[in-house]
PDB file of N, CA and C in Angstrom:
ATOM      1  N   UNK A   1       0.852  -1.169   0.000  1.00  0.00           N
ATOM      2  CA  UNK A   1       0.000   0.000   0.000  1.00  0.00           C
ATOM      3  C   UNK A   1       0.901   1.236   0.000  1.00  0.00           C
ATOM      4  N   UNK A   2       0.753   2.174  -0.617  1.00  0.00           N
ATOM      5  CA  UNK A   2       1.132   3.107  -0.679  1.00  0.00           C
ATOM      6  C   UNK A   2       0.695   4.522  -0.080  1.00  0.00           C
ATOM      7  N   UNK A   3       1.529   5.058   0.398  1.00  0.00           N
ATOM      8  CA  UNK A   3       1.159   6.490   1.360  1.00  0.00           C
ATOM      9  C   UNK A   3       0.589   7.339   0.008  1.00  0.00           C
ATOM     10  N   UNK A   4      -0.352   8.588   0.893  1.00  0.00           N
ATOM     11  CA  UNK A   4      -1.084   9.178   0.157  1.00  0.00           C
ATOM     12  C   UNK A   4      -0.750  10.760   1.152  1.00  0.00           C
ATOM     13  N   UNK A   5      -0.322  11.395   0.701  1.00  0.00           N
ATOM     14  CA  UNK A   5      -0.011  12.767   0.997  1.00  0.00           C
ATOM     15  C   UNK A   5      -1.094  13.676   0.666  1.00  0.00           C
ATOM     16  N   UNK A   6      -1.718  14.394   2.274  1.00  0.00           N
ATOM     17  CA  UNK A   6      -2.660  15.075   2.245  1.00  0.00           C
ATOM     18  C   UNK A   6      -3.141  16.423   2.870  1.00  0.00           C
ATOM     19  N   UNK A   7      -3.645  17.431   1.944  1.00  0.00           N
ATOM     20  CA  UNK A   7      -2.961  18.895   2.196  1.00  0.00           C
ATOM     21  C   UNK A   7      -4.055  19.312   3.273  1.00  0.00           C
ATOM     22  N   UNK A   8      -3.768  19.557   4.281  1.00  0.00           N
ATOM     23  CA  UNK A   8      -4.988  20.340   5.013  1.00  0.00           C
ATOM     24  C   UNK A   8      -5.512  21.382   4.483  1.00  0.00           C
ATOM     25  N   UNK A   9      -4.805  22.225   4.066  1.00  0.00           N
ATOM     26  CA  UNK A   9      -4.962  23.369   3.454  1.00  0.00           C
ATOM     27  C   UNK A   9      -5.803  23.328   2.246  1.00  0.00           C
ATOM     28  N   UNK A  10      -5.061  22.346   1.528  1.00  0.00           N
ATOM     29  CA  UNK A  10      -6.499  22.103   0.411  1.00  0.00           C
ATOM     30  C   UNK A  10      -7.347  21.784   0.752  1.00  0.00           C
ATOM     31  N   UNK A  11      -7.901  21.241   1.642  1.00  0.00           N
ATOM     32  CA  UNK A  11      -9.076  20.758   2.017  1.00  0.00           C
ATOM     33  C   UNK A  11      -9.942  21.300   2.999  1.00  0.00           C
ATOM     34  N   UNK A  12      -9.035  22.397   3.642  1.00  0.00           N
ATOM     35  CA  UNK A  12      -9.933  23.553   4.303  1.00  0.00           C
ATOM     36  C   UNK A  12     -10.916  24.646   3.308  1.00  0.00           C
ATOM     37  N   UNK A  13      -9.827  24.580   2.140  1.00  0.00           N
ATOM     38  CA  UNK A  13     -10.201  25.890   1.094  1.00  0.00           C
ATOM     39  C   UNK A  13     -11.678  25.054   0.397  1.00  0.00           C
ATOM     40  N   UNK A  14     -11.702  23.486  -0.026  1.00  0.00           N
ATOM     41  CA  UNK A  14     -12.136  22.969  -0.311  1.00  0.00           C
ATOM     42  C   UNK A  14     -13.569  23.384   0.413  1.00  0.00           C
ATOM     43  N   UNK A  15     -13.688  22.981   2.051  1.00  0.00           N
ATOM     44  CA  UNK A  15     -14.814  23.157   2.656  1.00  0.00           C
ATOM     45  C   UNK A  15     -15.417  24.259   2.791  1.00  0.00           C
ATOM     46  N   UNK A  16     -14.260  25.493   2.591  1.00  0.00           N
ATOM     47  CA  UNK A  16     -14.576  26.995   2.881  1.00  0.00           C
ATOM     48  C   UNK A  16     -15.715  26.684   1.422  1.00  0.00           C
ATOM     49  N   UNK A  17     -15.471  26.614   0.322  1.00  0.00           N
ATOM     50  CA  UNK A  17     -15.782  27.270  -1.288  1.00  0.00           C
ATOM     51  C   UNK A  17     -17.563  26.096  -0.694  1.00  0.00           C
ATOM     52  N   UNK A  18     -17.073  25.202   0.061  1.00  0.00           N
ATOM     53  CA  UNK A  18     -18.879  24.833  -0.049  1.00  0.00           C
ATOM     54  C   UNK A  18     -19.506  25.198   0.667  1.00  0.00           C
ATOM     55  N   UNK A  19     -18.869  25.897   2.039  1.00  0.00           N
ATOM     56  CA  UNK A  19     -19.415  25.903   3.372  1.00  0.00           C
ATOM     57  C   UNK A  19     -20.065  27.640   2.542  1.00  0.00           C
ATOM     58  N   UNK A  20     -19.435  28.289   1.715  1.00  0.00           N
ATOM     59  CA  UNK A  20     -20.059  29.936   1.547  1.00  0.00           C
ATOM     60  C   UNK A  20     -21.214  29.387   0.247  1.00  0.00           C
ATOM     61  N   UNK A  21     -20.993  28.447  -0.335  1.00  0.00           N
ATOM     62  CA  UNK A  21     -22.175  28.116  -1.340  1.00  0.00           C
ATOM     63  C   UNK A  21     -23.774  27.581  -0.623  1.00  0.00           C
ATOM     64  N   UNK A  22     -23.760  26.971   0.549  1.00  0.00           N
ATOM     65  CA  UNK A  22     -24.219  26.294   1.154  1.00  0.00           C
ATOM     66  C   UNK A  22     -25.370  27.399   2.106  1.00  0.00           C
ATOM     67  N   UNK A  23     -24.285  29.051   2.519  1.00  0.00           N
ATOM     68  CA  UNK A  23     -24.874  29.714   3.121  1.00  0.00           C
ATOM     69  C   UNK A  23     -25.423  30.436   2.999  1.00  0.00           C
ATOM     70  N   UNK A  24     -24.775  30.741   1.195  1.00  0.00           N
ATOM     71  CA  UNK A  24     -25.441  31.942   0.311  1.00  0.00           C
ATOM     72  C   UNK A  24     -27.106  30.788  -0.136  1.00  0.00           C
ATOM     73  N   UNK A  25     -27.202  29.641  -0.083  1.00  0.00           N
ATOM     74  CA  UNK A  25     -28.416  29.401  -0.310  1.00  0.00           C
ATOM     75  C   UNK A  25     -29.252  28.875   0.768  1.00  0.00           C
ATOM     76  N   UNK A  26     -28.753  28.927   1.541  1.00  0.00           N
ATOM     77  CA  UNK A  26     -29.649  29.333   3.103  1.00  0.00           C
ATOM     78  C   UNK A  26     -30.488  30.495   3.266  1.00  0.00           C
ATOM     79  N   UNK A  27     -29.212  31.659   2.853  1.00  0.00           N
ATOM     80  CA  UNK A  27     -29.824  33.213   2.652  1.00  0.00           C
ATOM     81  C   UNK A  27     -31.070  33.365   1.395  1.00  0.00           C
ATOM     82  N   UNK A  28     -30.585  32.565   0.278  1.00  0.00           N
ATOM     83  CA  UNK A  28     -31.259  33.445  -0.540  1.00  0.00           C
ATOM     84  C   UNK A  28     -33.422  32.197  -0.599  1.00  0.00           C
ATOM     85  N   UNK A  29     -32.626  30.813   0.178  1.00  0.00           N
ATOM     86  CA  UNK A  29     -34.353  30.042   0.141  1.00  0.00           C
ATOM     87  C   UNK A  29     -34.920  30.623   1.169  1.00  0.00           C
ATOM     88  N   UNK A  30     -34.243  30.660   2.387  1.00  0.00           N
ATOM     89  CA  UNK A  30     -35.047  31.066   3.641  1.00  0.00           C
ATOM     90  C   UNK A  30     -35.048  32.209   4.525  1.00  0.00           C
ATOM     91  N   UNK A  31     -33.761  32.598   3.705  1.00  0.00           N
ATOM     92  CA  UNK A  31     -33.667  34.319   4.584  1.00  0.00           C
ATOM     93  C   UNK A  31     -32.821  34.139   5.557  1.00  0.00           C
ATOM     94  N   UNK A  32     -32.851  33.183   5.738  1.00  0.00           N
ATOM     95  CA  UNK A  32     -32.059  33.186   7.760  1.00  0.00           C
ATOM     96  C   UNK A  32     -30.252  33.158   7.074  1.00  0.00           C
ATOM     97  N   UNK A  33     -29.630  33.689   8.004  1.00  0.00           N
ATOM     98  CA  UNK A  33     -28.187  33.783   8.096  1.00  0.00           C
ATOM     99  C   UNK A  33     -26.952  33.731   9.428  1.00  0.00           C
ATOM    100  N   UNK A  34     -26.931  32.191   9.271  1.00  0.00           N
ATOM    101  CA  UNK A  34     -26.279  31.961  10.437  1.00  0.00           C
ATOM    102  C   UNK A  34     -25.079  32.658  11.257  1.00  0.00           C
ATOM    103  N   UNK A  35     -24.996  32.299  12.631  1.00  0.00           N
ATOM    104  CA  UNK A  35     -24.097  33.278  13.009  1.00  0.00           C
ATOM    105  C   UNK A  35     -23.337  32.823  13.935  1.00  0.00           C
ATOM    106  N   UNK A  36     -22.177  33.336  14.361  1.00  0.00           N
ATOM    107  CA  UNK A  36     -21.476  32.707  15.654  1.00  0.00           C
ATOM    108  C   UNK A  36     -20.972  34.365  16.315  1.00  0.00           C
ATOM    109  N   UNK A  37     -21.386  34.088  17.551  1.00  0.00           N
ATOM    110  CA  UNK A  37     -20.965  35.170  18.705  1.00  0.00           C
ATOM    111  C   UNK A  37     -20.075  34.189  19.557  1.00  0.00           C
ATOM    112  N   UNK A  38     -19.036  35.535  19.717  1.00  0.00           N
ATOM    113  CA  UNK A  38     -17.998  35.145  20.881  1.00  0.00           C
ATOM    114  C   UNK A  38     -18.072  35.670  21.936  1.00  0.00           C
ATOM    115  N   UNK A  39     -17.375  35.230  22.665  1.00  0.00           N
ATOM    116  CA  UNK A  39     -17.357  35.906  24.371  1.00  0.00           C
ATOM    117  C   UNK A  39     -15.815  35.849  25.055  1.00  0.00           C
ATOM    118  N   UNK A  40     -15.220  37.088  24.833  1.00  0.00           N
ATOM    119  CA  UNK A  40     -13.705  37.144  25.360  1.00  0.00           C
ATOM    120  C   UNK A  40     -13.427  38.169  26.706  1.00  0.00           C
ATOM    121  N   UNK A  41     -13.088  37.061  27.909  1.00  0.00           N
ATOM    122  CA  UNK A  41     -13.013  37.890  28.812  1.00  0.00           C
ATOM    123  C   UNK A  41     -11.400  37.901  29.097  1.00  0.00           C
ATOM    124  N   UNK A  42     -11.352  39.518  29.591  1.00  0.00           N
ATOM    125  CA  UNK A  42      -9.710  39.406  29.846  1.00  0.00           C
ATOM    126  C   UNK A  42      -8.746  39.919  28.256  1.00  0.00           C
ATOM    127  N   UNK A  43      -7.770  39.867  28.374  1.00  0.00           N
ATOM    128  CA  UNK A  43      -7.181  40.422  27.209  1.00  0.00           C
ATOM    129  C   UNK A  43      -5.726  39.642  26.825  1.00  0.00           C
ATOM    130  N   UNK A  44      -5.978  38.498  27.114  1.00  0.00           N
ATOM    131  CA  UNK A  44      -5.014  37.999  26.810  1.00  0.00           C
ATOM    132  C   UNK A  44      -4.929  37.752  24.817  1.00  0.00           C
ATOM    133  N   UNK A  45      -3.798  38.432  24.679  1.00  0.00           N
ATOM    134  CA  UNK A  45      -3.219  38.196  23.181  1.00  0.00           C
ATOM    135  C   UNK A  45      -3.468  37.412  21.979  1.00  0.00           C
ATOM    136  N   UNK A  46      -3.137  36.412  22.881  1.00  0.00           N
ATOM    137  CA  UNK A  46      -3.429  35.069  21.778  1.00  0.00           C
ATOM    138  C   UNK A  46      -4.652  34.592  21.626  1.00  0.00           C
ATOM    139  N   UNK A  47      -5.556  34.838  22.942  1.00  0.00           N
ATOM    140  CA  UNK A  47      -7.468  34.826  23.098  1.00  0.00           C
ATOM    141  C   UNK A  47      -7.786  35.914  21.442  1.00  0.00           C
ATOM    142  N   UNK A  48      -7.246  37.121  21.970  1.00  0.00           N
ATOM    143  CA  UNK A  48      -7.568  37.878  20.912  1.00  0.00           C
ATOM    144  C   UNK A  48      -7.466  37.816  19.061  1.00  0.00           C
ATOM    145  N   UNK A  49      -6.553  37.202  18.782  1.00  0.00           N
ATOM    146  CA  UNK A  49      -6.515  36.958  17.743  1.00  0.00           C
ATOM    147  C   UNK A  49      -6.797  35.773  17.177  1.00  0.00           C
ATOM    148  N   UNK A  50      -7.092  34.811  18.197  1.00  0.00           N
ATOM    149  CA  UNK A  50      -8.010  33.331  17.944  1.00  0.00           C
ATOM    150  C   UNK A  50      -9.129  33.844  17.733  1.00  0.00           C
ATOM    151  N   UNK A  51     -10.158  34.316  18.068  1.00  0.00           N
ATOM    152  CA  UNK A  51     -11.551  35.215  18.368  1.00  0.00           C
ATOM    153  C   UNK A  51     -11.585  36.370  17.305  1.00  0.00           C
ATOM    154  N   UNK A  52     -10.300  36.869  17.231  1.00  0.00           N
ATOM    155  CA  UNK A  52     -10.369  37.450  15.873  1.00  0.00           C
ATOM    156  C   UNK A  52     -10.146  37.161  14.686  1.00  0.00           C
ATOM    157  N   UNK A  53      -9.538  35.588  14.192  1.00  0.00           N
ATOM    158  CA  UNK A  53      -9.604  34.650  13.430  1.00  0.00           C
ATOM    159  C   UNK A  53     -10.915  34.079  12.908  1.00  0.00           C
ATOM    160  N   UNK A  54     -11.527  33.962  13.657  1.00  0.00           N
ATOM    161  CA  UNK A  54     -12.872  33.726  14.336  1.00  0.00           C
ATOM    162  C   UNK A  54     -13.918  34.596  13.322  1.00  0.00           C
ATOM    163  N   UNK A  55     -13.690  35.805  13.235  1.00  0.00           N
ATOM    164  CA  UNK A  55     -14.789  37.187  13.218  1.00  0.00           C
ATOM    165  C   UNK A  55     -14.599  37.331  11.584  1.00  0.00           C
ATOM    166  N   UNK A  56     -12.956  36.946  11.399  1.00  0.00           N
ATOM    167  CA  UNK A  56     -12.579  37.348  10.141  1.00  0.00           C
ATOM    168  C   UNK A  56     -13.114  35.891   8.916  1.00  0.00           C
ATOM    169  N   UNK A  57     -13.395  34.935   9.539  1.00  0.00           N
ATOM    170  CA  UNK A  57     -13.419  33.652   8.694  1.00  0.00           C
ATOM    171  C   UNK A  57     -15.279  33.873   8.769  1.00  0.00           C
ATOM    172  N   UNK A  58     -15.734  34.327   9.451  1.00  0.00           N
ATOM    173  CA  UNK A  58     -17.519  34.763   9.270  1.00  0.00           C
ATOM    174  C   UNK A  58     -17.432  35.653   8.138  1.00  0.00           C
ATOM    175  N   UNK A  59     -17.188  36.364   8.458  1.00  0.00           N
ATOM    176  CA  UNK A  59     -17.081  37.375   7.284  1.00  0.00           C
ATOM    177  C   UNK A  59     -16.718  37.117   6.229  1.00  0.00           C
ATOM    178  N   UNK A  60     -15.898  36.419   6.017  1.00  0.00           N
ATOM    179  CA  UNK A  60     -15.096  35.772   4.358  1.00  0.00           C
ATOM    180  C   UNK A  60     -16.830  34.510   4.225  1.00  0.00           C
ATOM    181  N   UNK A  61     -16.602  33.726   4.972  1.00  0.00           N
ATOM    182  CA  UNK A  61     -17.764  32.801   5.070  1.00  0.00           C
ATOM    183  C   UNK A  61     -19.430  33.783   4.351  1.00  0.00           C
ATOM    184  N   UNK A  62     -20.272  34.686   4.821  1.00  0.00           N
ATOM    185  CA  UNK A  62     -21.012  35.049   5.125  1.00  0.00           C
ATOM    186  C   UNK A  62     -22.117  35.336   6.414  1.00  0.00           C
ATOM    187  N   UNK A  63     -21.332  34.891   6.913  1.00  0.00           N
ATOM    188  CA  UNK A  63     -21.833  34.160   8.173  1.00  0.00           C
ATOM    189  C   UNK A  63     -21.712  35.549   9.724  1.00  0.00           C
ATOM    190  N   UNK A  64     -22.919  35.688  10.104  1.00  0.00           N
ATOM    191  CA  UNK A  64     -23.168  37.009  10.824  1.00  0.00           C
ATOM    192  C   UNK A  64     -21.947  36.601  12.200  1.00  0.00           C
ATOM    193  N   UNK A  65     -21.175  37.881  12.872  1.00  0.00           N
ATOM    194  CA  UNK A  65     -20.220  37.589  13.949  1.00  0.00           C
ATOM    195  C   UNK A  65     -20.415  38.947  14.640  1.00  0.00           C
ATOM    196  N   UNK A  66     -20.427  38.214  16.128  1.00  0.00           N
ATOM    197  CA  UNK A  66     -20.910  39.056  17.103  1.00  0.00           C
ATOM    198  C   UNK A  66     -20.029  39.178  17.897  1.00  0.00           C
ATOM    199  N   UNK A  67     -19.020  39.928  17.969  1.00  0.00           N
ATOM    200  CA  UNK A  67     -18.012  39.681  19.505  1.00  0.00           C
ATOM    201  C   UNK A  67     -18.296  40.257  20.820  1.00  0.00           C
ATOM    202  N   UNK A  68     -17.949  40.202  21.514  1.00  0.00           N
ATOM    203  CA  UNK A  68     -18.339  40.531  23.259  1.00  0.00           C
ATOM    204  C   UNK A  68     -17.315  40.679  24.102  1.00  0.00           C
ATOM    205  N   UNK A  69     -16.572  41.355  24.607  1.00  0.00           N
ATOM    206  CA  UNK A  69     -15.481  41.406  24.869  1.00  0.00           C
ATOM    207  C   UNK A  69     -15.895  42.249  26.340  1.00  0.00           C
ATOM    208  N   UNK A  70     -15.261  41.409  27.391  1.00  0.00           N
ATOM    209  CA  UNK A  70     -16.008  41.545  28.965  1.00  0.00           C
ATOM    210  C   UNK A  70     -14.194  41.421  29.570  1.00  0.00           C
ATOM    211  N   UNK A  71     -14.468  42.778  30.522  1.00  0.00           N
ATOM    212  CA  UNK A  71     -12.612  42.997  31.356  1.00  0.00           C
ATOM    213  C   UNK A  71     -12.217  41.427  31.935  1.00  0.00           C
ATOM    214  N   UNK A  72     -11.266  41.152  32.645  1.00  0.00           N
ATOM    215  CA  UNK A  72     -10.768  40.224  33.268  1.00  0.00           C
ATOM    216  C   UNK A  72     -11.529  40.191  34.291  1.00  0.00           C
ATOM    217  N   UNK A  73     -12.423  40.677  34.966  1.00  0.00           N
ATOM    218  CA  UNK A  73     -12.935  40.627  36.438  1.00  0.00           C
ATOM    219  C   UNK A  73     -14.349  40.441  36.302  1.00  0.00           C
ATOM    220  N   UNK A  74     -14.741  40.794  34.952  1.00  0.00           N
ATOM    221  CA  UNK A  74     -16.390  40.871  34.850  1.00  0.00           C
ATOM    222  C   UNK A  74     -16.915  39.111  35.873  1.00  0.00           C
ATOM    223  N   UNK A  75     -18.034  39.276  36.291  1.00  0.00           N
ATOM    224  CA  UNK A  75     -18.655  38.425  36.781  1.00  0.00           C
ATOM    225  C   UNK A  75     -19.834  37.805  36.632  1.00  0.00           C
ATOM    226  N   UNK A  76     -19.927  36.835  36.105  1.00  0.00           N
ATOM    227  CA  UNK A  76     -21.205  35.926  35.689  1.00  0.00           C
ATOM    228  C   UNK A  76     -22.422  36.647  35.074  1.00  0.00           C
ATOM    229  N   UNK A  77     -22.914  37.607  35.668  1.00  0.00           N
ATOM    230  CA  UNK A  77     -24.147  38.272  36.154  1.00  0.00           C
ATOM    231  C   UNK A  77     -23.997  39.380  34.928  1.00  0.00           C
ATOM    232  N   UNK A  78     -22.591  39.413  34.532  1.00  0.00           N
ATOM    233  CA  UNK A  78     -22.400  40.963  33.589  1.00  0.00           C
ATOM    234  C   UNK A  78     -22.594  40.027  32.357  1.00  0.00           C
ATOM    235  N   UNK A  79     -21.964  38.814  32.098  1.00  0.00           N
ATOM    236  CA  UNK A  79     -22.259  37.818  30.794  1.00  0.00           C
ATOM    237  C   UNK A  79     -23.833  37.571  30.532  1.00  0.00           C
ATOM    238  N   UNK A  80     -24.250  37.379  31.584  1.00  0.00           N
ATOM    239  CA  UNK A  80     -25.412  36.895  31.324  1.00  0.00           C
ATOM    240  C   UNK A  80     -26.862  37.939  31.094  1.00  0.00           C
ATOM    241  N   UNK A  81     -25.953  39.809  30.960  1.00  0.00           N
ATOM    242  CA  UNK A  81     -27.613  40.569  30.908  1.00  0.00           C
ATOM    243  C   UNK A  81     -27.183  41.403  29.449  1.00  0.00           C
TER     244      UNK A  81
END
Protein backbone atom coordinates (compact mmCIF):
# COMPACT_ATOMS: atom_id res chain seq x y z
CA UNK A 1 0.00 0.00 0.00
CA UNK A 2 1.13 3.11 -0.68
CA UNK A 3 1.16 6.49 1.36
CA UNK A 4 -1.08 9.18 0.16
CA UNK A 5 -0.01 12.77 1.00
CA UNK A 6 -2.66 15.07 2.25
CA UNK A 7 -2.96 18.90 2.20
CA UNK A 8 -4.99 20.34 5.01
CA UNK A 9 -4.96 23.37 3.45
CA UNK A 10 -6.50 22.10 0.41
CA UNK A 11 -9.08 20.76 2.02
CA UNK A 12 -9.93 23.55 4.30
CA UNK A 13 -10.20 25.89 1.09
CA UNK A 14 -12.14 22.97 -0.31
CA UNK A 15 -14.81 23.16 2.66
CA UNK A 16 -14.58 26.99 2.88
CA UNK A 17 -15.78 27.27 -1.29
CA UNK A 18 -18.88 24.83 -0.05
CA UNK A 19 -19.42 25.90 3.37
CA UNK A 20 -20.06 29.94 1.55
CA UNK A 21 -22.17 28.12 -1.34
CA UNK A 22 -24.22 26.29 1.15
CA UNK A 23 -24.87 29.71 3.12
CA UNK A 24 -25.44 31.94 0.31
CA UNK A 25 -28.42 29.40 -0.31
CA UNK A 26 -29.65 29.33 3.10
CA UNK A 27 -29.82 33.21 2.65
CA UNK A 28 -31.26 33.44 -0.54
CA UNK A 29 -34.35 30.04 0.14
CA UNK A 30 -35.05 31.07 3.64
CA UNK A 31 -33.67 34.32 4.58
CA UNK A 32 -32.06 33.19 7.76
CA UNK A 33 -28.19 33.78 8.10
CA UNK A 34 -26.28 31.96 10.44
CA UNK A 35 -24.10 33.28 13.01
CA UNK A 36 -21.48 32.71 15.65
CA UNK A 37 -20.97 35.17 18.71
CA UNK A 38 -18.00 35.15 20.88
CA UNK A 39 -17.36 35.91 24.37
CA UNK A 40 -13.70 37.14 25.36
CA UNK A 41 -13.01 37.89 28.81
CA UNK A 42 -9.71 39.41 29.85
CA UNK A 43 -7.18 40.42 27.21
CA UNK A 44 -5.01 38.00 26.81
CA UNK A 45 -3.22 38.20 23.18
CA UNK A 46 -3.43 35.07 21.78
CA UNK A 47 -7.47 34.83 23.10
CA UNK A 48 -7.57 37.88 20.91
CA UNK A 49 -6.52 36.96 17.74
CA UNK A 50 -8.01 33.33 17.94
CA UNK A 51 -11.55 35.21 18.37
CA UNK A 52 -10.37 37.45 15.87
CA UNK A 53 -9.60 34.65 13.43
CA UNK A 54 -12.87 33.73 14.34
CA UNK A 55 -14.79 37.19 13.22
CA UNK A 56 -12.58 37.35 10.14
CA UNK A 57 -13.42 33.65 8.69
CA UNK A 58 -17.52 34.76 9.27
CA UNK A 59 -17.08 37.37 7.28
CA UNK A 60 -15.10 35.77 4.36
CA UNK A 61 -17.76 32.80 5.07
CA UNK A 62 -21.01 35.05 5.12
CA UNK A 63 -21.83 34.16 8.17
CA UNK A 64 -23.17 37.01 10.82
CA UNK A 65 -20.22 37.59 13.95
CA UNK A 66 -20.91 39.06 17.10
CA UNK A 67 -18.01 39.68 19.51
CA UNK A 68 -18.34 40.53 23.26
CA UNK A 69 -15.48 41.41 24.87
CA UNK A 70 -16.01 41.54 28.96
CA UNK A 71 -12.61 43.00 31.36
CA UNK A 72 -10.77 40.22 33.27
CA UNK A 73 -12.93 40.63 36.44
CA UNK A 74 -16.39 40.87 34.85
CA UNK A 75 -18.65 38.42 36.78
CA UNK A 76 -21.20 35.93 35.69
CA UNK A 77 -24.15 38.27 36.15
CA UNK A 78 -22.40 40.96 33.59
CA UNK A 79 -22.26 37.82 30.79
CA UNK A 80 -25.41 36.90 31.32
CA UNK A 81 -27.61 40.57 30.91
Amino acid sequence: MSAKIISGTEIAKEIRVELKQEIAELKEKHGLTPGLATVLVGDDPASRVYVGQKDKSCKNLGIYSKMINLPGDASSTVASS
